[in-house]
C-alpha atoms as a PDB file:
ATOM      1  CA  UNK A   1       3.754   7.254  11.408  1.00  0.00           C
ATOM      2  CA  UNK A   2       7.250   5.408  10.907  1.00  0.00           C
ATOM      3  CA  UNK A   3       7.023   1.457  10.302  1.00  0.00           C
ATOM      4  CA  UNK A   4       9.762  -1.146   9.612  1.00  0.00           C
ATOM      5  CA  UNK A   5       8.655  -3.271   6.503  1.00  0.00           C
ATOM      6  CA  UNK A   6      10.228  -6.553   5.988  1.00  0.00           C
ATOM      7  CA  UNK A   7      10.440  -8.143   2.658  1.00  0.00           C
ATOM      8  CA  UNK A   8       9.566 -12.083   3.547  1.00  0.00           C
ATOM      9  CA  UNK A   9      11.346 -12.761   0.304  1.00  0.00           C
ATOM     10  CA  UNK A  10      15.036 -14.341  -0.622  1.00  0.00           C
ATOM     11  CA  UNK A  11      16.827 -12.068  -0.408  1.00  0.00           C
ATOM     12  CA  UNK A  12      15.086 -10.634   2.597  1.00  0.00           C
ATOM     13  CA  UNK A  13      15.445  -6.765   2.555  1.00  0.00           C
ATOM     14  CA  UNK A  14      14.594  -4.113   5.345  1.00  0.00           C
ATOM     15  CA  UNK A  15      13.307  -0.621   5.041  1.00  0.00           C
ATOM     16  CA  UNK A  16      11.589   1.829   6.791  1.00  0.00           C
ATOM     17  CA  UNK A  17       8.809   3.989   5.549  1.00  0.00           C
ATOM     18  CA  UNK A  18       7.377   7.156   7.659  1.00  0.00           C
ATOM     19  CA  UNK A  19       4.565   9.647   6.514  1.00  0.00           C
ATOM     20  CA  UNK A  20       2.525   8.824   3.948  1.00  0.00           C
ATOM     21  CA  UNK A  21       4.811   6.633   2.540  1.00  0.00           C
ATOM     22  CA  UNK A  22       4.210   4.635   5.761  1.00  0.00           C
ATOM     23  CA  UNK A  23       0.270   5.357   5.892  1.00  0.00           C
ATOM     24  CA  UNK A  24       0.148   3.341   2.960  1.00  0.00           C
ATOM     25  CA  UNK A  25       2.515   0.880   2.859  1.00  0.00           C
ATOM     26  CA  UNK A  26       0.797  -0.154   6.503  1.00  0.00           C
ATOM     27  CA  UNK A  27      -2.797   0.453   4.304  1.00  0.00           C
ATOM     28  CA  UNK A  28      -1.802  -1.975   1.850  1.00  0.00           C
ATOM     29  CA  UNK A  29      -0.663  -4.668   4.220  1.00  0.00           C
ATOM     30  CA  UNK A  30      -3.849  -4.551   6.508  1.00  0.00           C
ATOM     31  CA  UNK A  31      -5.988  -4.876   3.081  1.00  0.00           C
ATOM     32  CA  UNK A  32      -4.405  -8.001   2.176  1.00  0.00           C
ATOM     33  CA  UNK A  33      -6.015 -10.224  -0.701  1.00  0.00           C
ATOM     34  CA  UNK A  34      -8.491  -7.655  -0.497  1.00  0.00           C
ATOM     35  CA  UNK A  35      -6.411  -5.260  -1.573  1.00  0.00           C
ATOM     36  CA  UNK A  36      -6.676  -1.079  -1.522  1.00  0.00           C
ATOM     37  CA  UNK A  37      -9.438   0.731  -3.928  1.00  0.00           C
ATOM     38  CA  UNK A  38      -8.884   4.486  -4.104  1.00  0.00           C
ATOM     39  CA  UNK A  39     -12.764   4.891  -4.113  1.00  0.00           C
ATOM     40  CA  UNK A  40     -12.906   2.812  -0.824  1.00  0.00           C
ATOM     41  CA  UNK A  41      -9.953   4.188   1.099  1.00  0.00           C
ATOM     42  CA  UNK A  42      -9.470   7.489  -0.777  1.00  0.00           C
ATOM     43  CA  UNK A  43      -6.238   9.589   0.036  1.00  0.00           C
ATOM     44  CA  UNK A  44      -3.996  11.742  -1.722  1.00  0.00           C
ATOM     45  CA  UNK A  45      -1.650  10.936  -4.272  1.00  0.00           C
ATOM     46  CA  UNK A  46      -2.207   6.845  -3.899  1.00  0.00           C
ATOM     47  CA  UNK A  47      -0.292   6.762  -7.692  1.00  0.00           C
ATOM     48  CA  UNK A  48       2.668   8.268  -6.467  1.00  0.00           C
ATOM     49  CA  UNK A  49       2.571   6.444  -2.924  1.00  0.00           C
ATOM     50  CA  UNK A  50       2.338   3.244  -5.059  1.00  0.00           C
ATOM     51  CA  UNK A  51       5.388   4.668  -7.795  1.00  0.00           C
ATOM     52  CA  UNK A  52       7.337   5.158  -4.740  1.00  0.00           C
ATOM     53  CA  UNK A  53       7.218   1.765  -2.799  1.00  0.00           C
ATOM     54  CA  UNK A  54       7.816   0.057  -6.204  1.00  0.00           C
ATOM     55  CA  UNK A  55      11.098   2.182  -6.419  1.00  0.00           C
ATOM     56  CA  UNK A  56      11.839   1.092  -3.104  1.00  0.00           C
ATOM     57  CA  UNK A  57      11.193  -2.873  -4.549  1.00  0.00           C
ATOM     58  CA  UNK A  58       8.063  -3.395  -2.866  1.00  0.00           C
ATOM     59  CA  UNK A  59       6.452  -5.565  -5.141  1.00  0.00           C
ATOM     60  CA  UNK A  60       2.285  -3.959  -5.514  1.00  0.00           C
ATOM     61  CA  UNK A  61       0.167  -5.094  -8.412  1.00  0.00           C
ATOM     62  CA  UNK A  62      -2.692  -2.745  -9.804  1.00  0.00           C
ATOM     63  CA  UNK A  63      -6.115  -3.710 -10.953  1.00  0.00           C
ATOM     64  CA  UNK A  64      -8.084  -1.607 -12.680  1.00  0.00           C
ATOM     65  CA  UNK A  65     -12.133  -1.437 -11.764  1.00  0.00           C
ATOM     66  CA  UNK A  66     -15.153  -0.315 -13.303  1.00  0.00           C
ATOM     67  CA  UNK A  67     -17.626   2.272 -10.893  1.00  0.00           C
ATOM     68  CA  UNK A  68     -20.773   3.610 -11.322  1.00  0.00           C
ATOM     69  CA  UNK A  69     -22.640   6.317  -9.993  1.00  0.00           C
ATOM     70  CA  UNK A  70     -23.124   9.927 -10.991  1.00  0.00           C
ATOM     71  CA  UNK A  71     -19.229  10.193 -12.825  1.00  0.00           C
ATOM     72  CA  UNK A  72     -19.138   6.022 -13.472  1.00  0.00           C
ATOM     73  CA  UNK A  73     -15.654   5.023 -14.857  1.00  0.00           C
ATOM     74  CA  UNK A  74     -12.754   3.240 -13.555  1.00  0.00           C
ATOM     75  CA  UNK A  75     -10.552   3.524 -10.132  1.00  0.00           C
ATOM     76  CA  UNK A  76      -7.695   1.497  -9.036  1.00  0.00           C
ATOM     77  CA  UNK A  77      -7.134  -1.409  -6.654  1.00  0.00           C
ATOM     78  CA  UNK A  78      -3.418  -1.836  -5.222  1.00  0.00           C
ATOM     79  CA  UNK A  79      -2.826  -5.495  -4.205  1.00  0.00           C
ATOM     80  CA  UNK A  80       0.619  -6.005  -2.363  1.00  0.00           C
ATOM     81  CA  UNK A  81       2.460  -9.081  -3.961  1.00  0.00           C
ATOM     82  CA  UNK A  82       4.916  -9.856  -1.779  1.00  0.00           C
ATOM     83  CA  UNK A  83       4.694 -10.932   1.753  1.00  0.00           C
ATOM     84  CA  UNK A  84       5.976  -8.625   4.288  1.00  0.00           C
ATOM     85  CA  UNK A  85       5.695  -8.277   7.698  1.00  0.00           C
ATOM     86  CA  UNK A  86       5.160  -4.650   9.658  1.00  0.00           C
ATOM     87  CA  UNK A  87       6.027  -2.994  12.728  1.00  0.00           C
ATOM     88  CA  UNK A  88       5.495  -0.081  13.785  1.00  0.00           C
ATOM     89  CA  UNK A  89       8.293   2.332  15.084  1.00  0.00           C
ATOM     90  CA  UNK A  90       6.723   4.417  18.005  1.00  0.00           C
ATOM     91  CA  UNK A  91       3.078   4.893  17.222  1.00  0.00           C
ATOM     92  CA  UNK A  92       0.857   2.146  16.415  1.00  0.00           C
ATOM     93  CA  UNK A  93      -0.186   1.216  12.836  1.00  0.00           C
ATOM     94  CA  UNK A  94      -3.918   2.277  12.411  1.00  0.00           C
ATOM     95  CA  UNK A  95      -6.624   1.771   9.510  1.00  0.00           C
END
């Protein structure tokens, strides 16, 4: 997957993500307000798909939730908090 992200921000600012950097940059964007829980959508190495994109200046808050279950603790919700707009670069962006 390759995407071109947009920053919607002054100074607007263009990059382009492929792989899983682009999986989840285009994850993150779908969730919206809702945001991305790595017990709801979980993937590989979210952390360091997250520590990337913020190199990169893509603005993502984290919140940190409590889970129960058999192993209860806590997991992580990525919010993006920027606005950006996506396309995709010849394959379509899919949840």
């Amino acid at each position: 997957m390759k995407i071109q992200v947009t920053l919607l921000s002054e100074p607007s600012h263009t990059f382009e993500f492929e792989g899983r950097l682009g999986w989840a940059m285009a994850q993150l964007s779908m969730a919206g307000a809702q945001g991305v829980a790595t017990i709801d959508r979980p993937a590989p190495r979210w952390s360091a798909n997250v520590h990337r994109l913020r190199e990169r200046g893509i603005q993502i808050d984290t919140e940190m939730e409590p889970h129960q279950g058999p192993y209860p603790g806590q997991h992580a919700r990525y919010r993006l908090a920027c606005d950006v707009q996506i396309k995709a670069l010849g394959s379509e962006v899919t949840k």
